[in-house]
Protein backbone atom coordinates (compact mmCIF):
# COMPACT_ATOMS: atom_id res chain seq x y z
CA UNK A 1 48.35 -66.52 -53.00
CA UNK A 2 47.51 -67.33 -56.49
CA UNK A 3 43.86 -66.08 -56.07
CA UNK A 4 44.91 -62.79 -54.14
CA UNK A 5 44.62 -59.42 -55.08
CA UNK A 6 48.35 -58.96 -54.79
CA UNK A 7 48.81 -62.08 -57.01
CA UNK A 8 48.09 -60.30 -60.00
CA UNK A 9 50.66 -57.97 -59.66
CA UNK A 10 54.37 -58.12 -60.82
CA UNK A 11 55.69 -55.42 -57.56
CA UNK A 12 54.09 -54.01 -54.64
CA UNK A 13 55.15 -50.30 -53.63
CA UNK A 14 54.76 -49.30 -49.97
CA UNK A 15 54.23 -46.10 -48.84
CA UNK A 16 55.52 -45.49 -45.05
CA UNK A 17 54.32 -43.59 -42.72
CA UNK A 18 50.89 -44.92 -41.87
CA UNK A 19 51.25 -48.43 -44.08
CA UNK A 20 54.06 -49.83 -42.35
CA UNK A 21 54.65 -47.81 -39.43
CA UNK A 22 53.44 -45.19 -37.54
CA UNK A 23 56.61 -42.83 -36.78
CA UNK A 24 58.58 -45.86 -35.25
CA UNK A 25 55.85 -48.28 -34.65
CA UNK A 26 55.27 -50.48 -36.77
CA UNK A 27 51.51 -51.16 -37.93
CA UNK A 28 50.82 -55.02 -36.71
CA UNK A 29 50.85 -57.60 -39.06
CA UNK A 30 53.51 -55.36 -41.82
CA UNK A 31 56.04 -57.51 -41.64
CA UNK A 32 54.42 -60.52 -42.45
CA UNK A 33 52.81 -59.02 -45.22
CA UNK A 34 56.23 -58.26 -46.53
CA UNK A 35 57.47 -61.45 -45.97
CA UNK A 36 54.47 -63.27 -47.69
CA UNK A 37 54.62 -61.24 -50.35
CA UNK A 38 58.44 -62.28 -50.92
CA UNK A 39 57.79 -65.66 -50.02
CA UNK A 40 55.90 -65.51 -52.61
CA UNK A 41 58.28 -64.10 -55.48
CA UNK A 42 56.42 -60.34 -55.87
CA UNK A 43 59.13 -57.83 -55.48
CA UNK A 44 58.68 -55.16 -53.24
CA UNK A 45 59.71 -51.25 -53.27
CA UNK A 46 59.22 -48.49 -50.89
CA UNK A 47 57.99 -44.82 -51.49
CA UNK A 48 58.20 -42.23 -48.85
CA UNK A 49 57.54 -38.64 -49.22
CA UNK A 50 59.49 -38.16 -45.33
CA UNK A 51 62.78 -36.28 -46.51
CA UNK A 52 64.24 -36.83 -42.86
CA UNK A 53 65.52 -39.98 -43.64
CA UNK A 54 68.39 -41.78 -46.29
CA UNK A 55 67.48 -44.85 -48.00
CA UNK A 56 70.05 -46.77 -45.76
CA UNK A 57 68.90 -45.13 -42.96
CA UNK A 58 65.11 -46.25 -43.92
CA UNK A 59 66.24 -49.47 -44.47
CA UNK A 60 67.95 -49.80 -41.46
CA UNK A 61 64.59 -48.83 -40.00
CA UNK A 62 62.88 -51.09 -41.41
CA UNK A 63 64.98 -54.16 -40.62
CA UNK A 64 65.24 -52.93 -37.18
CA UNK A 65 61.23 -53.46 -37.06
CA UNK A 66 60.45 -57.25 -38.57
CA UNK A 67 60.32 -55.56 -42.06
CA UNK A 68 62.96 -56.73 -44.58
CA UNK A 69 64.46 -53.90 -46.83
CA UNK A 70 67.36 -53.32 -48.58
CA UNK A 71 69.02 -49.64 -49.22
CA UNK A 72 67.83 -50.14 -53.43
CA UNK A 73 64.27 -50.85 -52.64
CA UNK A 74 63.68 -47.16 -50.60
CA UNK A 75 63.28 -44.40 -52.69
CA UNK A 76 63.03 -41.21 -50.67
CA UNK A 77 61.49 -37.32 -51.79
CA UNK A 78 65.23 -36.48 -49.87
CA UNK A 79 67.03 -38.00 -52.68
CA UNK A 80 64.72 -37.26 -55.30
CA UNK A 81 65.03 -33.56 -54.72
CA UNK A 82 68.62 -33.83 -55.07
CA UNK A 83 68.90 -35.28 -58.15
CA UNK A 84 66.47 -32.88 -59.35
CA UNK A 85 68.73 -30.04 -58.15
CA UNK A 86 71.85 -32.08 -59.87
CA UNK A 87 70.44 -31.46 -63.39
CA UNK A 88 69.00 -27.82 -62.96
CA UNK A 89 71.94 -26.82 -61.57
CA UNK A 90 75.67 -26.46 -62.21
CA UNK A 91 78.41 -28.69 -59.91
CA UNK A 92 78.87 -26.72 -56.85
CA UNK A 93 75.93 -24.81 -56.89
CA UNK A 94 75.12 -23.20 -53.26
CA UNK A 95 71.93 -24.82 -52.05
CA UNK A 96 70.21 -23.21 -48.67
CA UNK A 97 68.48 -26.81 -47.36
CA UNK A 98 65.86 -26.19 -44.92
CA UNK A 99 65.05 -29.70 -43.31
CA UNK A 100 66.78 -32.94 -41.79
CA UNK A 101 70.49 -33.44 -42.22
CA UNK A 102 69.26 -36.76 -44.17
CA UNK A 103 68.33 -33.70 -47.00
CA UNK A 104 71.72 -32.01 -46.28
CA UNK A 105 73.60 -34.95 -47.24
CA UNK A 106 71.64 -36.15 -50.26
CA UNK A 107 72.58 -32.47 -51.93
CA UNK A 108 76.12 -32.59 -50.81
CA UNK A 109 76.33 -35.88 -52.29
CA UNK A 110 74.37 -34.73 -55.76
CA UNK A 111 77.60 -32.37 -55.97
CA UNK A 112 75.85 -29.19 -54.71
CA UNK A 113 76.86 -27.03 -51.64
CA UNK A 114 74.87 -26.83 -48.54
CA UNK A 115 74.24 -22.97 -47.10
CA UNK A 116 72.26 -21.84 -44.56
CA UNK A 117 72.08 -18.00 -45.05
CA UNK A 118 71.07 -15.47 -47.95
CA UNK A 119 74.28 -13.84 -47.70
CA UNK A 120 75.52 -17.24 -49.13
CA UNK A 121 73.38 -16.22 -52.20
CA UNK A 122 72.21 -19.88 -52.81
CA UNK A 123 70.54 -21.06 -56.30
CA UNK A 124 68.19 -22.56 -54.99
CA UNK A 125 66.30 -23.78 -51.37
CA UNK A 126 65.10 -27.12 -50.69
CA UNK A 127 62.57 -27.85 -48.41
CA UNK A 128 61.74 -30.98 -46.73
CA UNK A 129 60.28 -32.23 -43.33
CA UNK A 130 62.49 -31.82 -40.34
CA UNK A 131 61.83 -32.27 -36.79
CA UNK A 132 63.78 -29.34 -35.95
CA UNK A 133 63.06 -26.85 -38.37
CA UNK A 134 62.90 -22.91 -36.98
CA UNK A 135 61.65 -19.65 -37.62
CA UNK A 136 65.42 -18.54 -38.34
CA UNK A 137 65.83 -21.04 -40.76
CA UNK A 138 62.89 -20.05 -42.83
CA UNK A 139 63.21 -16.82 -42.49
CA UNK A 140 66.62 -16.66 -44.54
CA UNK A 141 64.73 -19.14 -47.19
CA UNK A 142 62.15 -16.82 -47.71
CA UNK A 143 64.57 -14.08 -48.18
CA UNK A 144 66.16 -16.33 -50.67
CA UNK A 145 63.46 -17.40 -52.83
CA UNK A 146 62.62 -13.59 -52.88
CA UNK A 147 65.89 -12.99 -54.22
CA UNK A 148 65.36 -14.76 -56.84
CA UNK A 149 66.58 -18.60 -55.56
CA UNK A 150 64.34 -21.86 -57.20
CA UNK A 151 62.06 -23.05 -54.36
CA UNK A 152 61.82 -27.23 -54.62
CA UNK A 153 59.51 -28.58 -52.05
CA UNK A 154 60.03 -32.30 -51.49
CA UNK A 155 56.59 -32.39 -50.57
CA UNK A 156 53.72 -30.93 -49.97
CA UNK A 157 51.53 -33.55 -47.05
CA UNK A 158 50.21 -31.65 -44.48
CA UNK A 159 50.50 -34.11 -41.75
CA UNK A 160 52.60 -36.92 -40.66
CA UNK A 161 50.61 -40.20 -39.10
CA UNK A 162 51.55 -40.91 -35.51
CA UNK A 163 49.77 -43.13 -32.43
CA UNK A 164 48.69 -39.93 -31.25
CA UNK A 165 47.20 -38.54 -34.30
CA UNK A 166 48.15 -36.77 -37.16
CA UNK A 167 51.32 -34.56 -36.59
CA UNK A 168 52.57 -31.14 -38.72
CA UNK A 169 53.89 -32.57 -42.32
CA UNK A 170 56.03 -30.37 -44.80
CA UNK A 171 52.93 -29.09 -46.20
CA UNK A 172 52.31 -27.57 -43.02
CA UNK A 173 55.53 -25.95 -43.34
CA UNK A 174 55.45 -25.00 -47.07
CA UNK A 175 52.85 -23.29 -45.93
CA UNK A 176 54.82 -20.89 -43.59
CA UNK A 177 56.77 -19.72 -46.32
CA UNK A 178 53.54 -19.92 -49.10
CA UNK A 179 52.04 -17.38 -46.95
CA UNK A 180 55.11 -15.16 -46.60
CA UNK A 181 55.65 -15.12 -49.85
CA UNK A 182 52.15 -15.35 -51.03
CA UNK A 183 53.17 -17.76 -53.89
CA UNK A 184 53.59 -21.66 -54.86
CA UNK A 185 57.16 -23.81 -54.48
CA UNK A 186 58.62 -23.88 -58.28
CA UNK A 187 58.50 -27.71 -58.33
CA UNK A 188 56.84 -30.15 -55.44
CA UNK A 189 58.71 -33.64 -56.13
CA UNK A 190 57.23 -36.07 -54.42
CA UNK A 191 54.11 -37.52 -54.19
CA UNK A 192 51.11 -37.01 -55.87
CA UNK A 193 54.04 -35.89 -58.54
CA UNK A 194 53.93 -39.72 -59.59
CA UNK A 195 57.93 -40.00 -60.35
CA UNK A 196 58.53 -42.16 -56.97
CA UNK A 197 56.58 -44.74 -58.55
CA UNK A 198 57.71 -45.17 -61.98
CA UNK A 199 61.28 -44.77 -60.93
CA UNK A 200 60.54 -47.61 -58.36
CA UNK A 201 58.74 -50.15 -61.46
CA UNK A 202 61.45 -49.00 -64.06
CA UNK A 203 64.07 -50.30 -61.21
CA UNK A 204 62.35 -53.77 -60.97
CA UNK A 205 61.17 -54.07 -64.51
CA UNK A 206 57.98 -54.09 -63.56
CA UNK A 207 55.19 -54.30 -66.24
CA UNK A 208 52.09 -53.88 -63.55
CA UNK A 209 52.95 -52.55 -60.20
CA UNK A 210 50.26 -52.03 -57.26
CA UNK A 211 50.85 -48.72 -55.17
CA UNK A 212 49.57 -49.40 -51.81
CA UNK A 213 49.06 -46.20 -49.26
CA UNK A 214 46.82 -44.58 -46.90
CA UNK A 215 46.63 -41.10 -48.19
CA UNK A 216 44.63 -40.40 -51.16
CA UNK A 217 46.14 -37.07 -51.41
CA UNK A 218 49.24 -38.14 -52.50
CA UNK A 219 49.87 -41.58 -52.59
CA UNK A 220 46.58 -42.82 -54.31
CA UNK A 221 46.31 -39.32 -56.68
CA UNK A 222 50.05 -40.18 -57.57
CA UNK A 223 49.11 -43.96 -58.35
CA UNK A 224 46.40 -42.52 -60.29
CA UNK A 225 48.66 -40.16 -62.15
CA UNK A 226 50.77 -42.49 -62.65
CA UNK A 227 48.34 -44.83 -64.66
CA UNK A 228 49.16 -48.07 -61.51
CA UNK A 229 46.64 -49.42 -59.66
CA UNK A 230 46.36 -48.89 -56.15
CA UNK A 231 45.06 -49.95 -52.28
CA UNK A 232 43.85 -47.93 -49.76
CA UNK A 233 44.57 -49.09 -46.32
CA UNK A 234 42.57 -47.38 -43.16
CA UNK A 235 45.48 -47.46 -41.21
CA UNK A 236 46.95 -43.59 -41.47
CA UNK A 237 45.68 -40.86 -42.80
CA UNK A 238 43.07 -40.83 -45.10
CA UNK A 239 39.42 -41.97 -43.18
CA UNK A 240 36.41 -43.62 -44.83
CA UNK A 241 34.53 -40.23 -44.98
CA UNK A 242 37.54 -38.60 -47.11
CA UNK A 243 37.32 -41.78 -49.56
CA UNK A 244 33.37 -41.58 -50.12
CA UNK A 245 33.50 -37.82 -51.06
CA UNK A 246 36.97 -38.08 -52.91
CA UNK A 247 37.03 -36.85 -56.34
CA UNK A 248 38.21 -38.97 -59.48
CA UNK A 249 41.82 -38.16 -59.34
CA UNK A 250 41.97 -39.98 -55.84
CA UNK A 251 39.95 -42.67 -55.84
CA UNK A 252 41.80 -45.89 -55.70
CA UNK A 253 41.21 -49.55 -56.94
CA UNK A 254 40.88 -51.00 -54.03
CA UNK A 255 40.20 -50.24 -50.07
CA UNK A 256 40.94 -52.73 -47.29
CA UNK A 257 41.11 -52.59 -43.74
CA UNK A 258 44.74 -53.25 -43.11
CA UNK A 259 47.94 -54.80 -45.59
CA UNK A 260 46.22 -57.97 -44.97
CA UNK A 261 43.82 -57.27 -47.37
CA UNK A 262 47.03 -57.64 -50.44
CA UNK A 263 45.80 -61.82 -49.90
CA UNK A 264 42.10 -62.12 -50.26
CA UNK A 265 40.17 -62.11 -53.66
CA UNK A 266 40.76 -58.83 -55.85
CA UNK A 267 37.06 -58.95 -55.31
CA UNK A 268 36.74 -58.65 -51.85
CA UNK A 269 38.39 -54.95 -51.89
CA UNK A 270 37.57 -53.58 -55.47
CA UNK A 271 35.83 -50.53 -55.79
CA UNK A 272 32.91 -49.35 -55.84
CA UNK A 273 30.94 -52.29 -54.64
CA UNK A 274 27.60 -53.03 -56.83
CA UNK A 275 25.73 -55.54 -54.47
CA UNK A 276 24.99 -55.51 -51.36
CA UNK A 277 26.80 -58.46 -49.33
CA UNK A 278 24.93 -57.92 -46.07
CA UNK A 279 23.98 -54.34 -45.95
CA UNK A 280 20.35 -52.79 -47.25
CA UNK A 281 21.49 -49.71 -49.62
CA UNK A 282 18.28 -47.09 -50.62
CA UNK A 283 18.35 -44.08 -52.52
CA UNK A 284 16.27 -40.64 -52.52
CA UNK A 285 17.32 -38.21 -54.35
CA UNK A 286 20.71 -37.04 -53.15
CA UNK A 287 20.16 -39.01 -49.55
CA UNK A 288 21.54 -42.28 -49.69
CA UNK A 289 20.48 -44.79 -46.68
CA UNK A 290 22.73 -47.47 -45.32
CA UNK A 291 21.29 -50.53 -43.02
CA UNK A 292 22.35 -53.77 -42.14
CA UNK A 293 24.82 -55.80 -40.33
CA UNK A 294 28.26 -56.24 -41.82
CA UNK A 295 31.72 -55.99 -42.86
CA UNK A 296 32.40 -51.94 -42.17
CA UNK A 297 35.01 -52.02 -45.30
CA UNK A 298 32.23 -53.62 -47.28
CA UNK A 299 29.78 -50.59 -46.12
CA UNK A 300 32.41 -48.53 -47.22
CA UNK A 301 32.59 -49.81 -50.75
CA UNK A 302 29.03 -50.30 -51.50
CA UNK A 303 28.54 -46.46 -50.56
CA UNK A 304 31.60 -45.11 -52.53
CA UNK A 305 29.14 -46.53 -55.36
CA UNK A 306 26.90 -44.03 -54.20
CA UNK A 307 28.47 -41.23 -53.65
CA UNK A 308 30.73 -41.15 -56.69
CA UNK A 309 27.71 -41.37 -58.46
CA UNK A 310 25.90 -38.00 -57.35
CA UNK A 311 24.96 -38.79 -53.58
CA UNK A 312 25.62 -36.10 -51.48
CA UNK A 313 24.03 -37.29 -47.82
CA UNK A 314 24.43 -40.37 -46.47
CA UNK A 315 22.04 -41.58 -43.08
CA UNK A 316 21.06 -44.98 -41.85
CA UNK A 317 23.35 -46.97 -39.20
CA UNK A 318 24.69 -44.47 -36.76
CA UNK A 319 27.28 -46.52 -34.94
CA UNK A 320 28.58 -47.53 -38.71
CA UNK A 321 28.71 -43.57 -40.26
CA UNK A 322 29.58 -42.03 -36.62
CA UNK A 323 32.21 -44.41 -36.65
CA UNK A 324 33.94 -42.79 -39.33
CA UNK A 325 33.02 -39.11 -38.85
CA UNK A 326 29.50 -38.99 -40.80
């Protein structure tokens, strides 16, 4: 692994949902990227924005699927939001909660109280992602926050990855209460909020740390914030059409196909790609034309050089670009 791209790093920080597993699948050939990765001495962390989970509980998860993980290496949004709520706010402090009982238990144990109703006057309402989260519930948080309680979001990621598509995220119900109240949450915690990650490298010590995710709305913009490298992977969220028109604040170090691209050359994923290594790239103007016969991923990379450089239409190959949604 000494010539990898992962080599060069001192810890590797997952994201979940859509790197490792897909709800509770997990994405083929995970856990032996994990274990090479340990086999090879690079410590690993993990950095989810789902709230509806405790980092035991994650961990558990984890093990239960091939992929080694111990309750310090998880940090969750859940637990993050807690904290947060620990140091606004005085020991005791009601809290209405409006997501998983993973985010119930993370505030009672950051010393606050849980409450579920305005007439409970709570300080503050926390909102994370919860399978079971009603109209009834929200309703008394948006009375709340009216009231005059702190809104914390734990996140803001519209959807969740699944094997059946992309599902309703947090942001998706954020946005229930943004447009009842027609204003923002007072703080959004996790990701692209870049604290996940530099808690996670101040745990391990770690002096250059590689973010790997597959949303560049969070996970690569909070990598980016956070001044770490990072690694798409094309197996979640984010497509190839949202990573050739991203803007600078998303646009990661590196794309690859799956986790397995952590052990080839740095160069065989860096972006943007100058040469052309099998393809036949032309430019006119704003139209950019892509021909050839290759690696898709390299395709990919060679026209991110493009586009983040002015082009604005891309034809040429139509079983490559209607592939991914062009």
């Amino acid at each position: 692994m000494s010539d990898s791209l992962a080599a060069a790093y001192d810890l590797v920080v997952f994201d979940l949902d859509g790197v490792i597993y897909l709800i509770d699948k997990p994405i083929p050939g995970a856990a032996e990227a994990v274990e090479r990765l340990r086999g090879g001495g690079t410590p690993v962390a993990y950095a989810t924005n789902n709230a509806s989970r405790r980092a035991p509980d994650v961990a558990a998860l984890l093990t239960g699927m091939g992929v080694a993980a111990a309750p310090d290496e998880v940090l969750t949004s859940a637990g993050a939001a807690a904290a947060v709520l620990a140091e606004k706010l005085p020991a005791g402090a009601p809290v209405l909660v409006v997501g998983a009982d993973a985010l119930r238990d993370e505030v009672r144990d950051a010393g606050l109280t849980v409450v579920e109703r305005l007439d409970d006057q709570p300080a503050a309402v926390v909102q994370g992602y919860g399978p079971d989260v009603g109209w009834r519930i929200l309703a008394e948080a948006a009375l709340s926050v009216r009231a005059g309680a702190v809104w914390v979001a734990t996140n803001t990621d519209r959807t969740l990855p699944s094997p059946r598509g992309p599902l309703p995220g947090n942001g998706s119900l954020v946005a229930v209460l943004r447009t009842a109240l027609d204003r923002e949450p007072d703080l959004v915690v996790g990701k692209p909020e870049p604290a996940l990650f530099t808690t996670a490298a101040e745990l391990s010590g770690a002096k250059r740390p590689l973010v790997v995710g597959d949303r560049l709305d969070t996970d690569i913009q909070g990598a980016v914030g956070a001044g770490m490298d990072s690694l798409l992977v094309l197996t979640g969220v984010s497509a190839p059409a949202d990573l050739l028109f991203a803007p600078p604040e998303r646009r990661p170090t590196y794309v690859a196909a799956d986790l397995s691209g952590l052990f080839r050359p740095a160069g065989a994923a860096r972006l943007p790609l100058d040469d052309d290594r099998g393809w036949r790239l032309t430019r006119e103007g704003d139209t950019v034309t892509i021909e050839g016969d290759g690696d898709p991923v390299t395709a990919l990379r060679l026209l991110c050089g493009a586009t983040w450089n002015g082009a604005t239409k891309i034809e040429g190959d139509r079983d490559l670009l209607s592939g991914w949604g062009l």
